[in-house]
Protein backbone atom coordinates (compact mmCIF):
# COMPACT_ATOMS: atom_id res chain seq x y z
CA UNK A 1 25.69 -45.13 -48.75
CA UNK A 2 23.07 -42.45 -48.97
CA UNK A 3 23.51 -41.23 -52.18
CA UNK A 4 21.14 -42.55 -54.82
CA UNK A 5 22.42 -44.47 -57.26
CA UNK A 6 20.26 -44.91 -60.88
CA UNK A 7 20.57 -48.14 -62.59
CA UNK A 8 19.71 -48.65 -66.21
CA UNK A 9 19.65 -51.80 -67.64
CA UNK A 10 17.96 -55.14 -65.04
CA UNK A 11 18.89 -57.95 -67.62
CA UNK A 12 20.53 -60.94 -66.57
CA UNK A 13 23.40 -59.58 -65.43
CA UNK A 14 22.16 -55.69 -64.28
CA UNK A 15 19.17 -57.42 -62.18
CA UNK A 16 21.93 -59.34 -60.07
CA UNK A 17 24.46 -56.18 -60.21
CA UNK A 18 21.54 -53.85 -58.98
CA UNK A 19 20.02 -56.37 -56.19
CA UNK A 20 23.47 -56.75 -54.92
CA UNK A 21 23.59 -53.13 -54.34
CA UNK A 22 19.91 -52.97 -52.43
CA UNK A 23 21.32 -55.77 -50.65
CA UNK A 24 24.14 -54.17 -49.25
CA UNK A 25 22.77 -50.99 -48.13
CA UNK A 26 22.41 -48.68 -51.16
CA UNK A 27 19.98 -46.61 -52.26
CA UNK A 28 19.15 -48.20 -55.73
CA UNK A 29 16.41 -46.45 -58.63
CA UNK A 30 16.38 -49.42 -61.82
CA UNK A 31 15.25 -48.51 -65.29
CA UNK A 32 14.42 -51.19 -67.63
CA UNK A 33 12.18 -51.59 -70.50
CA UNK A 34 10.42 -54.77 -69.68
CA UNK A 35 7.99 -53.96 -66.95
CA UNK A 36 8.13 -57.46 -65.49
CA UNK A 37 11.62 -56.81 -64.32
CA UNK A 38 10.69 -53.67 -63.12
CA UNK A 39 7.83 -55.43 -60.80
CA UNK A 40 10.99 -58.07 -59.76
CA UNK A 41 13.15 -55.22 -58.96
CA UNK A 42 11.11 -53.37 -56.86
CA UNK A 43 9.76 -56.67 -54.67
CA UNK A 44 13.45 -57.00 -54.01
CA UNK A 45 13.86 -53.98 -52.24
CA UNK A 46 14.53 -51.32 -54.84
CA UNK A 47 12.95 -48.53 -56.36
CA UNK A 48 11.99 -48.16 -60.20
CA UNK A 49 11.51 -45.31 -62.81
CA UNK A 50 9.81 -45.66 -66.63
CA UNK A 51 12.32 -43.84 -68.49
CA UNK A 52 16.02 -43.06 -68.10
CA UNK A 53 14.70 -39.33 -67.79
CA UNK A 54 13.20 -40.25 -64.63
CA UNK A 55 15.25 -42.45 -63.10
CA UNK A 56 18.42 -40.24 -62.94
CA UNK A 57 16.88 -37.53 -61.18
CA UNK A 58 18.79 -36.53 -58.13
CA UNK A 59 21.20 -39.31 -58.79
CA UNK A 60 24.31 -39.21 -57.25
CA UNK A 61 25.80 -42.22 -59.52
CA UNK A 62 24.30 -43.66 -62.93
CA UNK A 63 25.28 -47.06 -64.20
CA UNK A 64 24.68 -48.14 -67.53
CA UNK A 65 24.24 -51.92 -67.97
CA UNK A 66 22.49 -51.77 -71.09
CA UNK A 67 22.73 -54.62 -73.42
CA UNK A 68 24.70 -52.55 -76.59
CA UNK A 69 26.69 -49.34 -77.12
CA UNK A 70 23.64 -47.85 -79.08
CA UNK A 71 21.12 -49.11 -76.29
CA UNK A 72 23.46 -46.63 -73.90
CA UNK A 73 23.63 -44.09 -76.31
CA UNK A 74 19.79 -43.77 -76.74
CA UNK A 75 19.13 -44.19 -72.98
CA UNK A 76 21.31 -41.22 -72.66
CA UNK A 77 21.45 -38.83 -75.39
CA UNK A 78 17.59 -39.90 -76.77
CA UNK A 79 15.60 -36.70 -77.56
CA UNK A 80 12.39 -36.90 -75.38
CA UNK A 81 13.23 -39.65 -73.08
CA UNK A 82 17.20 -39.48 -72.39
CA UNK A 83 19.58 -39.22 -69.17
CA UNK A 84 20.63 -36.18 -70.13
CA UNK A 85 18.21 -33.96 -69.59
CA UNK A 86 17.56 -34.56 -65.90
CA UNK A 87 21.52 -35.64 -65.53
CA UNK A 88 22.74 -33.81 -61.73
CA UNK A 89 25.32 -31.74 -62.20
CA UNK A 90 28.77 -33.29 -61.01
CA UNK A 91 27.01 -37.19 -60.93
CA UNK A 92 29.20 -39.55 -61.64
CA UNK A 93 28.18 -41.84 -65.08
CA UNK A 94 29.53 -45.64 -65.13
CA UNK A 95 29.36 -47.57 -68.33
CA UNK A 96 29.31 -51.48 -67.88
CA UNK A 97 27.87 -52.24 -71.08
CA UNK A 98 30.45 -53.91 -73.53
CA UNK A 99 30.56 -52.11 -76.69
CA UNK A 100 33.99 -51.11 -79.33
CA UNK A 101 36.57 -49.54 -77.44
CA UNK A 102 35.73 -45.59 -79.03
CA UNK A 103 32.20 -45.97 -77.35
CA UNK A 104 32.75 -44.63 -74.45
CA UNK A 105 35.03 -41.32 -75.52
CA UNK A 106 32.74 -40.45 -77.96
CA UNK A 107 29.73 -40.14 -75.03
CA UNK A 108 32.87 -38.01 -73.19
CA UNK A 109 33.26 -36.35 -76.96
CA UNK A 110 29.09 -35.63 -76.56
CA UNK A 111 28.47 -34.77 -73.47
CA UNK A 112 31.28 -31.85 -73.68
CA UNK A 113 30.91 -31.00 -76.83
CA UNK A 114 26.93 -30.65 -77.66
CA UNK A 115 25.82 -30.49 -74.38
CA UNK A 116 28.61 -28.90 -72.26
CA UNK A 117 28.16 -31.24 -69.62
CA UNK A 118 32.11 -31.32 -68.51
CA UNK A 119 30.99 -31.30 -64.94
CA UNK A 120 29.62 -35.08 -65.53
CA UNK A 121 32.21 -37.42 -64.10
CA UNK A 122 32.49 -40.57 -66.93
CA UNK A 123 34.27 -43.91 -66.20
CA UNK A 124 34.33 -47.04 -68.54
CA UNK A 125 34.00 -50.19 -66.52
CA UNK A 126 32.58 -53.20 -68.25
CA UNK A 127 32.09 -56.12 -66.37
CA UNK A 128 32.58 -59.96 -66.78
CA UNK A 129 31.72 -63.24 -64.06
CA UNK A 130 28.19 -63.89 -64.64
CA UNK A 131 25.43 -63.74 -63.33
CA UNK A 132 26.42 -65.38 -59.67
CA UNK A 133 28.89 -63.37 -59.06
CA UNK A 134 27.13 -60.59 -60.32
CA UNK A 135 24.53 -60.98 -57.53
CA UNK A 136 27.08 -61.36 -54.75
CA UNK A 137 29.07 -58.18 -55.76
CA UNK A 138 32.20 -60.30 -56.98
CA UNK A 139 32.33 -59.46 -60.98
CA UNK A 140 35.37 -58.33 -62.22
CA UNK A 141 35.38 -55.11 -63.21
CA UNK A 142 38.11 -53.45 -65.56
CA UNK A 143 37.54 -49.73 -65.07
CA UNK A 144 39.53 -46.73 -66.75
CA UNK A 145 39.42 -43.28 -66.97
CA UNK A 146 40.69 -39.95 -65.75
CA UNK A 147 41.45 -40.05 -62.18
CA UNK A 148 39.03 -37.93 -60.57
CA UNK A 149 36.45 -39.90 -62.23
CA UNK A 150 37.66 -43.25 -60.92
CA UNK A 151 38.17 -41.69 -57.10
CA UNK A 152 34.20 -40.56 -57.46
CA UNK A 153 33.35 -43.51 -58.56
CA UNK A 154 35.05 -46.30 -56.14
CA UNK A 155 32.78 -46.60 -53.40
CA UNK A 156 30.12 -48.26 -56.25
CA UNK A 157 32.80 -49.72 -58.40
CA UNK A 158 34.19 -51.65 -55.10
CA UNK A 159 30.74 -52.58 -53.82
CA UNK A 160 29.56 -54.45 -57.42
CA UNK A 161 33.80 -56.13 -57.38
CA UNK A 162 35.16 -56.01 -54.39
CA UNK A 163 38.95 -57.51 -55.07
CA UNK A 164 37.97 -57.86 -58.24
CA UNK A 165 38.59 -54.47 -59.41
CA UNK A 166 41.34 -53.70 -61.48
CA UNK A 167 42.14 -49.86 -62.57
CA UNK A 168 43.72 -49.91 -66.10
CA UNK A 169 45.85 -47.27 -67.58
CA UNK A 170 45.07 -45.56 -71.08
CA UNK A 171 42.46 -43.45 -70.73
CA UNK A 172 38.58 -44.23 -71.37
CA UNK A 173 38.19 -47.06 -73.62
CA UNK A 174 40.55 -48.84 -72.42
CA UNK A 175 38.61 -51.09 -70.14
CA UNK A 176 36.55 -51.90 -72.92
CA UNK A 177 39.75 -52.56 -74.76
CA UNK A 178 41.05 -55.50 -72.00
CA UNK A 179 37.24 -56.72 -72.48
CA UNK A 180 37.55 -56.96 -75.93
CA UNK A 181 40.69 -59.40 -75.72
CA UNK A 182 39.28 -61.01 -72.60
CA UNK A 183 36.24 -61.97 -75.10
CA UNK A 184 38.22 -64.47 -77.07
CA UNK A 185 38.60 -67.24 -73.99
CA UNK A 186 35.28 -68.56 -74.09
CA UNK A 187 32.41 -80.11 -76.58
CA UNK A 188 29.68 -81.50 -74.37
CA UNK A 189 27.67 -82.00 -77.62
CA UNK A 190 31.03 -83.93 -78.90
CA UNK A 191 30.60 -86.13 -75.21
CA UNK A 192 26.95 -86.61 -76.13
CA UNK A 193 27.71 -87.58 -80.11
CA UNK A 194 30.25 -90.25 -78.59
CA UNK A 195 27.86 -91.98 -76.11
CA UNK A 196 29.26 -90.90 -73.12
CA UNK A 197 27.44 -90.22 -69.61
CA UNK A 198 27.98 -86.35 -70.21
CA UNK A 199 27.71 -85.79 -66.45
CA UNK A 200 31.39 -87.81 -65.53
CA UNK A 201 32.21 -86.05 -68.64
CA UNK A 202 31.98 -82.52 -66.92
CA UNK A 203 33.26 -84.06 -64.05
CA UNK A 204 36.31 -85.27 -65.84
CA UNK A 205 36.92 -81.79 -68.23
CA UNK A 206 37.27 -79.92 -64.69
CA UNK A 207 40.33 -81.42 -63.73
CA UNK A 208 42.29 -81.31 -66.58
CA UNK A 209 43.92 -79.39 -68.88
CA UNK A 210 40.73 -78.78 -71.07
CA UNK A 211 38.89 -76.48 -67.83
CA UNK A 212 37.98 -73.19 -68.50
CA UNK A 213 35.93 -70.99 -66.04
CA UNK A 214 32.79 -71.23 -69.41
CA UNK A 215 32.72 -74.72 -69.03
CA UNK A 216 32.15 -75.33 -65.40
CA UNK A 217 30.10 -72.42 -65.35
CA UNK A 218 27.74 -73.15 -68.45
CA UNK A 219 28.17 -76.78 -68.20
CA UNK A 220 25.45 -77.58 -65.39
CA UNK A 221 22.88 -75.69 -67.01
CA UNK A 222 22.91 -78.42 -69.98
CA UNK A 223 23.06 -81.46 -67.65
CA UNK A 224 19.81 -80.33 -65.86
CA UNK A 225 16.40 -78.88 -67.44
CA UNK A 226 17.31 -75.38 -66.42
CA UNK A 227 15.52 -72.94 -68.98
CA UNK A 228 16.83 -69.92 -66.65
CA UNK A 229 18.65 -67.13 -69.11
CA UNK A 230 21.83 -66.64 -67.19
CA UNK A 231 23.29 -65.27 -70.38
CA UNK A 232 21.51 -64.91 -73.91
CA UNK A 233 23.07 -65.85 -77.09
CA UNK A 234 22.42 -62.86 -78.39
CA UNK A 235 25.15 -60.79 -75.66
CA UNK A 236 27.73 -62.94 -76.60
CA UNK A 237 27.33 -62.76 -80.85
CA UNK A 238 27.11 -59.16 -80.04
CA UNK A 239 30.83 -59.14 -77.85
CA UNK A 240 32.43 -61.82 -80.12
CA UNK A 241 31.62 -59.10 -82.95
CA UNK A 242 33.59 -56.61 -81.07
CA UNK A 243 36.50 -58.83 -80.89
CA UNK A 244 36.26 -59.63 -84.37
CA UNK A 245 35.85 -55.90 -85.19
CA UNK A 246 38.46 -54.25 -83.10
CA UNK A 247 40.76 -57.42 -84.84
CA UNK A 248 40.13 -55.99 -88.57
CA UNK A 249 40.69 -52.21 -87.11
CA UNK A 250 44.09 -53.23 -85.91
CA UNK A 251 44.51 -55.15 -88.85
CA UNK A 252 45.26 -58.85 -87.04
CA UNK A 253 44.19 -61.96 -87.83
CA UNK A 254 41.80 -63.55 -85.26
CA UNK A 255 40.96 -67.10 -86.40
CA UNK A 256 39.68 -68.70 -84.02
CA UNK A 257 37.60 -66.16 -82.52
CA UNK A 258 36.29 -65.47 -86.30
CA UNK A 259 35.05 -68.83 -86.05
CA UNK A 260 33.17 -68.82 -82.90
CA UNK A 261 31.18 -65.71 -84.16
CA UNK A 262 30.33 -67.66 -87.34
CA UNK A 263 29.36 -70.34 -84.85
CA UNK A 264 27.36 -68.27 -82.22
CA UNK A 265 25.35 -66.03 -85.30
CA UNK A 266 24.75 -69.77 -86.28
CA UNK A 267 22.79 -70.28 -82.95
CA UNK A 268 21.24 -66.98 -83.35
CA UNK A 269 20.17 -68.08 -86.77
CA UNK A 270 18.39 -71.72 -85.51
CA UNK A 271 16.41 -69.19 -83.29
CA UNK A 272 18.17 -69.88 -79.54
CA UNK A 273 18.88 -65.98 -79.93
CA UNK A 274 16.97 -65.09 -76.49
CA UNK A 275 17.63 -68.48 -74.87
CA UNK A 276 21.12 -69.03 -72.42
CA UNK A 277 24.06 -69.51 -74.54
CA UNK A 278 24.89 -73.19 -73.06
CA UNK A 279 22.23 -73.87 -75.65
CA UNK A 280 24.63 -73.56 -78.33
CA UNK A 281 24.81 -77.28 -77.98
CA UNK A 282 21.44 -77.78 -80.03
CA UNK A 283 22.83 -76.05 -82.84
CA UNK A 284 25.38 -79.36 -83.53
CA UNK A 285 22.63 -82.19 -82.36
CA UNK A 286 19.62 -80.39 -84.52
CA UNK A 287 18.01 -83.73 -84.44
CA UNK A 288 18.04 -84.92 -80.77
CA UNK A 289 18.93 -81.40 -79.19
CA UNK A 290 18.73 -82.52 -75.73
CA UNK A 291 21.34 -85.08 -75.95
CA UNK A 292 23.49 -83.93 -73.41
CA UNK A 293 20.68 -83.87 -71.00
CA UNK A 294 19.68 -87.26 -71.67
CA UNK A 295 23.10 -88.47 -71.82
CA UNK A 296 24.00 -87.07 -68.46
CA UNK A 297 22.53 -90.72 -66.70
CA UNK A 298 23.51 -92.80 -69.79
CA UNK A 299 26.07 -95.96 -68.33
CA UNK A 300 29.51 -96.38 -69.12
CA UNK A 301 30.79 -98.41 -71.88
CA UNK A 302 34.44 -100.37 -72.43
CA UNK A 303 35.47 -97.39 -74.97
CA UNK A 304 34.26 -94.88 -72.64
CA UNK A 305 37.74 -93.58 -71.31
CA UNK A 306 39.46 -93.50 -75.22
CA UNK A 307 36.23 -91.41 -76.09
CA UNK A 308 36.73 -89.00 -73.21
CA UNK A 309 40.88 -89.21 -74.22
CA UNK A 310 39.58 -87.22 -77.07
CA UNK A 311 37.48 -84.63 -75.75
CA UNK A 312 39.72 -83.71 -73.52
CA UNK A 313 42.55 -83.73 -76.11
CA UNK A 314 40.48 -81.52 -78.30
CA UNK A 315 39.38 -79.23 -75.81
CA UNK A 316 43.23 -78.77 -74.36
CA UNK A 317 44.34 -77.99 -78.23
CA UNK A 318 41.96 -75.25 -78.69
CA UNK A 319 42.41 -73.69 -75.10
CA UNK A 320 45.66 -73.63 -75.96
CA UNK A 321 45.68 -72.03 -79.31
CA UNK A 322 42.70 -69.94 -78.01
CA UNK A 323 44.77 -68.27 -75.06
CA UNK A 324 47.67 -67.12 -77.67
CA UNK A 325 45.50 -65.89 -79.83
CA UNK A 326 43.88 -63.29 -77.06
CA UNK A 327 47.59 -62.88 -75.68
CA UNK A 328 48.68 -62.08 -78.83
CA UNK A 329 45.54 -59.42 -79.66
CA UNK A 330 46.38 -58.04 -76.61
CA UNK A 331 50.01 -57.23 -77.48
CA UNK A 332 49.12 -56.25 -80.82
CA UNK A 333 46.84 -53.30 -79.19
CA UNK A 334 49.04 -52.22 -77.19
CA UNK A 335 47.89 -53.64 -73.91
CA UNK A 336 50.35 -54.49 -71.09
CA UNK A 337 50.35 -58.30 -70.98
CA UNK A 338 51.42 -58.87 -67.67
CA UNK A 339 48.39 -56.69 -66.45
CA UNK A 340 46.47 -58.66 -68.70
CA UNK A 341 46.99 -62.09 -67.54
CA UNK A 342 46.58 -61.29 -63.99
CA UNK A 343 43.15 -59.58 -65.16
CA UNK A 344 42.06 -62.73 -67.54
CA UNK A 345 43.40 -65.75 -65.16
CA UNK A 346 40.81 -64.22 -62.65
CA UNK A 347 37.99 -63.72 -64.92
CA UNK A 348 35.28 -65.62 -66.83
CA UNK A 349 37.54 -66.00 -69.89
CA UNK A 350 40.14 -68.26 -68.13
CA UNK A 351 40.90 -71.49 -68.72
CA UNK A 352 43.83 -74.01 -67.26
CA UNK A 353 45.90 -73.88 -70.64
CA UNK A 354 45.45 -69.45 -70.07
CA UNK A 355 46.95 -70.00 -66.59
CA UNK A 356 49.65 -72.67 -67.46
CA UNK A 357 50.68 -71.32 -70.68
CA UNK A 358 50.50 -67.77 -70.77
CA UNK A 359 53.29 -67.03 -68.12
CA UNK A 360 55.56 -69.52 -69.98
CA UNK A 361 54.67 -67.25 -73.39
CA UNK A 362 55.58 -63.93 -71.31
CA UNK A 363 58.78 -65.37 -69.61
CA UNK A 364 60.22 -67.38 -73.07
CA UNK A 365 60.56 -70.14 -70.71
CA UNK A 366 58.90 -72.50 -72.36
CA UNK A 367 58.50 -75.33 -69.62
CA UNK A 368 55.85 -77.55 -71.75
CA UNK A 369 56.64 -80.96 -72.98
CA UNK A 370 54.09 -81.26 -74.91
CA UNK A 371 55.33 -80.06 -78.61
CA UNK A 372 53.18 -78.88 -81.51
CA UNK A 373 53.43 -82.19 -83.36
CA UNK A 374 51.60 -83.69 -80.01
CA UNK A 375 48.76 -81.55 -80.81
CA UNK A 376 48.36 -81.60 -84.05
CA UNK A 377 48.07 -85.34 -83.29
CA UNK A 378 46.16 -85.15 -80.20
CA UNK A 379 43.21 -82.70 -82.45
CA UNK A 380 43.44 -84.79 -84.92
CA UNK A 381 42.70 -88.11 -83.58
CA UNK A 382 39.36 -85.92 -82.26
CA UNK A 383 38.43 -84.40 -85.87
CA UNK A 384 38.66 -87.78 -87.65
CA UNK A 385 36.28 -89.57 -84.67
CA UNK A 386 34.19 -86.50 -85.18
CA UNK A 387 34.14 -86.52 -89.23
CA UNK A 388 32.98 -90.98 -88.64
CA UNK A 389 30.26 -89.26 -86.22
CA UNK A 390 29.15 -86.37 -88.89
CA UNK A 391 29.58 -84.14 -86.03
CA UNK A 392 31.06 -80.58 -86.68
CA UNK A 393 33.73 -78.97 -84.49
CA UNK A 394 34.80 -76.00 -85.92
CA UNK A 395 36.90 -74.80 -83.25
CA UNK A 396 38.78 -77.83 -83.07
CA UNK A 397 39.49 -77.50 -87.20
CA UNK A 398 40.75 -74.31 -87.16
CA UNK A 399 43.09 -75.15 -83.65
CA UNK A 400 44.33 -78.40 -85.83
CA UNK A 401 45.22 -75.81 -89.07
CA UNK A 402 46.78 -72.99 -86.85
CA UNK A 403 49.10 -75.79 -84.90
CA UNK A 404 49.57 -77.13 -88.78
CA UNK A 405 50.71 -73.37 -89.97
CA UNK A 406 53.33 -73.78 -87.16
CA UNK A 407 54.54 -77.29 -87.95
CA UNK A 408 55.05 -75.66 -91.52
CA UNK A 409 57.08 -73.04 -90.35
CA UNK A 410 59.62 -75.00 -88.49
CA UNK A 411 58.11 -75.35 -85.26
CA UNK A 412 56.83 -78.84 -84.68
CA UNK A 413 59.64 -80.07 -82.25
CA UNK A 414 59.04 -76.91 -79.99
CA UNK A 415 56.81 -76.63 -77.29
CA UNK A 416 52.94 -76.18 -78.01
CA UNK A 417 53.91 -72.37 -76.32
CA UNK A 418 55.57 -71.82 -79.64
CA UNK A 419 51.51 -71.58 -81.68
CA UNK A 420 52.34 -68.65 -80.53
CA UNK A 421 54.76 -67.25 -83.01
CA UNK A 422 52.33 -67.38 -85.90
CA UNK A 423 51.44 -64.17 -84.52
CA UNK A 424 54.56 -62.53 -85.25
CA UNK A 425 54.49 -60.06 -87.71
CA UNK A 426 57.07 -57.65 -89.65
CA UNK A 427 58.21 -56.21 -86.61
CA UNK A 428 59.23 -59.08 -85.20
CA UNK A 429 57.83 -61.24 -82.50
CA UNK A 430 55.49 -60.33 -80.09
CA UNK A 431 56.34 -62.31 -77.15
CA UNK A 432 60.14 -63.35 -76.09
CA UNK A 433 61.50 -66.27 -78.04
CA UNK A 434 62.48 -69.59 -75.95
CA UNK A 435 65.67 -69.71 -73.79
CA UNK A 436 65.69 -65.58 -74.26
């Protein structure tokens, strides 16, 4: 492609997103503010600007993978300095950052309204996959908008995806929308606090019903002295507070991802704000937090396999309780669910219990087993090992209460798909019931 394409925003994930684009033929201009990455950009082939001013200039596309809604906003609307005033007529305008779901029509609302820019082409299209798959053009990409928009924007939205591009209906903010539930999916420190060799641990966790695309993807950066920022704490406090936000605006109770925000500000809070998330761990092992490194070589012990029973168990509880409660946000918004699965069992907030359970939810053929009293025992047999180890885990608490609220109302005997009927509300239940 010939066109130029203008790309604000080289973090973690932009640098890879951009240099995937140089890589495969494109004509790429970054913007960023920390000169460094600038200097990195342009050694790898692409071409730079100081200000987003400058760097749209003759720009046939602009992407926008900016850490925050307000860090887009100011890049384009600022008054000295901003997109807008060098914007091409008819370009094309992408918008990967995650922000709330009204983000994105209110820059449509702004760009026709004060600066009668309807020509500009707009498409919301955050992104999720990390950084990997950000760098080989594989992220998956949940883009929305009007239709002309989309059609000018597919050669650049297929080039940073490829089959992992998925068009979703609704409008613009509606990507953002599928983001926000996606969000919610997301114990080594547990492994560590029990002793065990936190390598066979990870080994273990992938093949059973406790994997989640997170955990083999964050996982080796703790079991190796990696310091590279794949992903900083602070991105995902900032999307987790979208979640929890877009939950209050639609009035729906999100309890588990509620939590994780109180534990992820936490980790902001100890100061790991601008380290890689899979840091979190030091936040529950303040006093020895490389423990998981360490314990990566430690040697087996004759308790070693009820210890990793436990992790596992706990781990499978709150995947489970985790994927209903997304499923369930998603219904509640209005979201088509089947769509949504398909999007989320692909993406970086999947897990085996998402995959398994979710299509059992959607059917009402509950195929599980395993009932709710078998969790509630399974988490907790974790929380009271935990509670003799004086080591926290939150998310495991609140699975144990939620699978505790559905014991209470009748539904302890049922399968563990059933946690997901404490989302029903007045209007009756979101997803259909067993045997329907």
């Amino acid at each position: 492609m010939s066109e130029k394409i203008a790309f604000l925003g080289l973090g973690a994930m932009g640098f890879g997103m951009a240099t995937n684009l140089v890589k495969t033929g494109h004509s790429v201009t970054g913007f960023d503010v920390w000169t460094p990455t600038l200097e990195r950009f342009l050694a790898a082939g692409g071409q730079t600007a100081t200000t987003p001013r400058e760097v749209v200039k003759d720009a046939k596309y602009v992407v926008f993978m900016v850490a925050t809604a307000a860090q887009a906003n100011s890049a384009l609307f600022d008054e000295q300095s901003g997109a807008i005033h060098s914007l091409p007529k008819d370009v094309t305008v992408i918008l990967s950052s995650t922000g709330p779901p009204e983000y994105v029509p209110n820059i449509r609302a702004a760009l026709d309204e004060k600066y009668g820019r309807k020509d500009v082409q707009v498409v919301d299209a955050p992104v999720s996959g990390g950084t990997i798959r950000a760098a080989n053009g594989t992220l998956t990409i949940l883009a929305s908008g009007p239709g002309s928009a989309l059609e000018a924007a597919m050669p650049v939205l297929k080039a940073m995806a490829g089959s992992n591009l998925y068009l979703i209906p609704g409008g613009l903010g509606a990507g953002t929308k599928v983001k926000m539930v996606h969000q919610v999916l997301a114990a080594m420190g547990f492994a560590a606090a029990l002793g065990l060799n936190t390598r066979e641990v990870f080994e273990a966790v992938k093949e059973s019903e406790g994997a989640s695309f997170m955990f083999g993807n964050r996982v080796p950066h703790m079991l190796e002295d990696d310091k590279t920022v794949y992903s900083a704490l602070n991105i995902i406090v900032k999307d987790m507070g979208i979640v929890t936000a877009g939950g209050r605006s639609a009035q729906f109770p999100l309890f588990l991802s509620s939590v994780t925000e109180q534990v992820l500000a936490a980790g902001v809070s100890a100061g790991y704000g601008l380290v890689d998330d899979s840091a979190l761990t030091s936040v529950y092992l303040p006093k020895s937090p490389d423990l998981v490194l360490k314990q990566a070589s430690a040697s087996s012990t004759s308790d070693s396999a009820s210890k990793l029973k436990l992790v596992l168990q706990a781990m499978a509880g709150v995947h489970l309780v985790a994927a209903a409660e997304a499923m369930s946000l998603g219904a509640k918004v209005g979201l088509e669910t089947k769509k949504l699965f398909e999007i989320i069992s692909t993406a970086a907030g999947t897990s085996w219990m998402f995959v398994d359970r979710v299509p059992q939810m959607l059917s009402g053929k509950w195929a599980s087993k395993k009932s709710i009293d078998d969790v509630i025992s399974d988490l907790t047999s974790a929380i009271e090992e935990a509670n003799r180890l004086k080591y926290p885990l939150h998310l495991t608490g609140t699975a144990l209460q939620l699978c505790q609220q559905a014991e209470m109302r009748g539904l302890g005997k049922e399968s563990d798909v059933a946690i997901s009927r404490i989302w029903d509300g007045e209007k009756g239940a979101l997803f259909p019931k067993a045997g329907a």
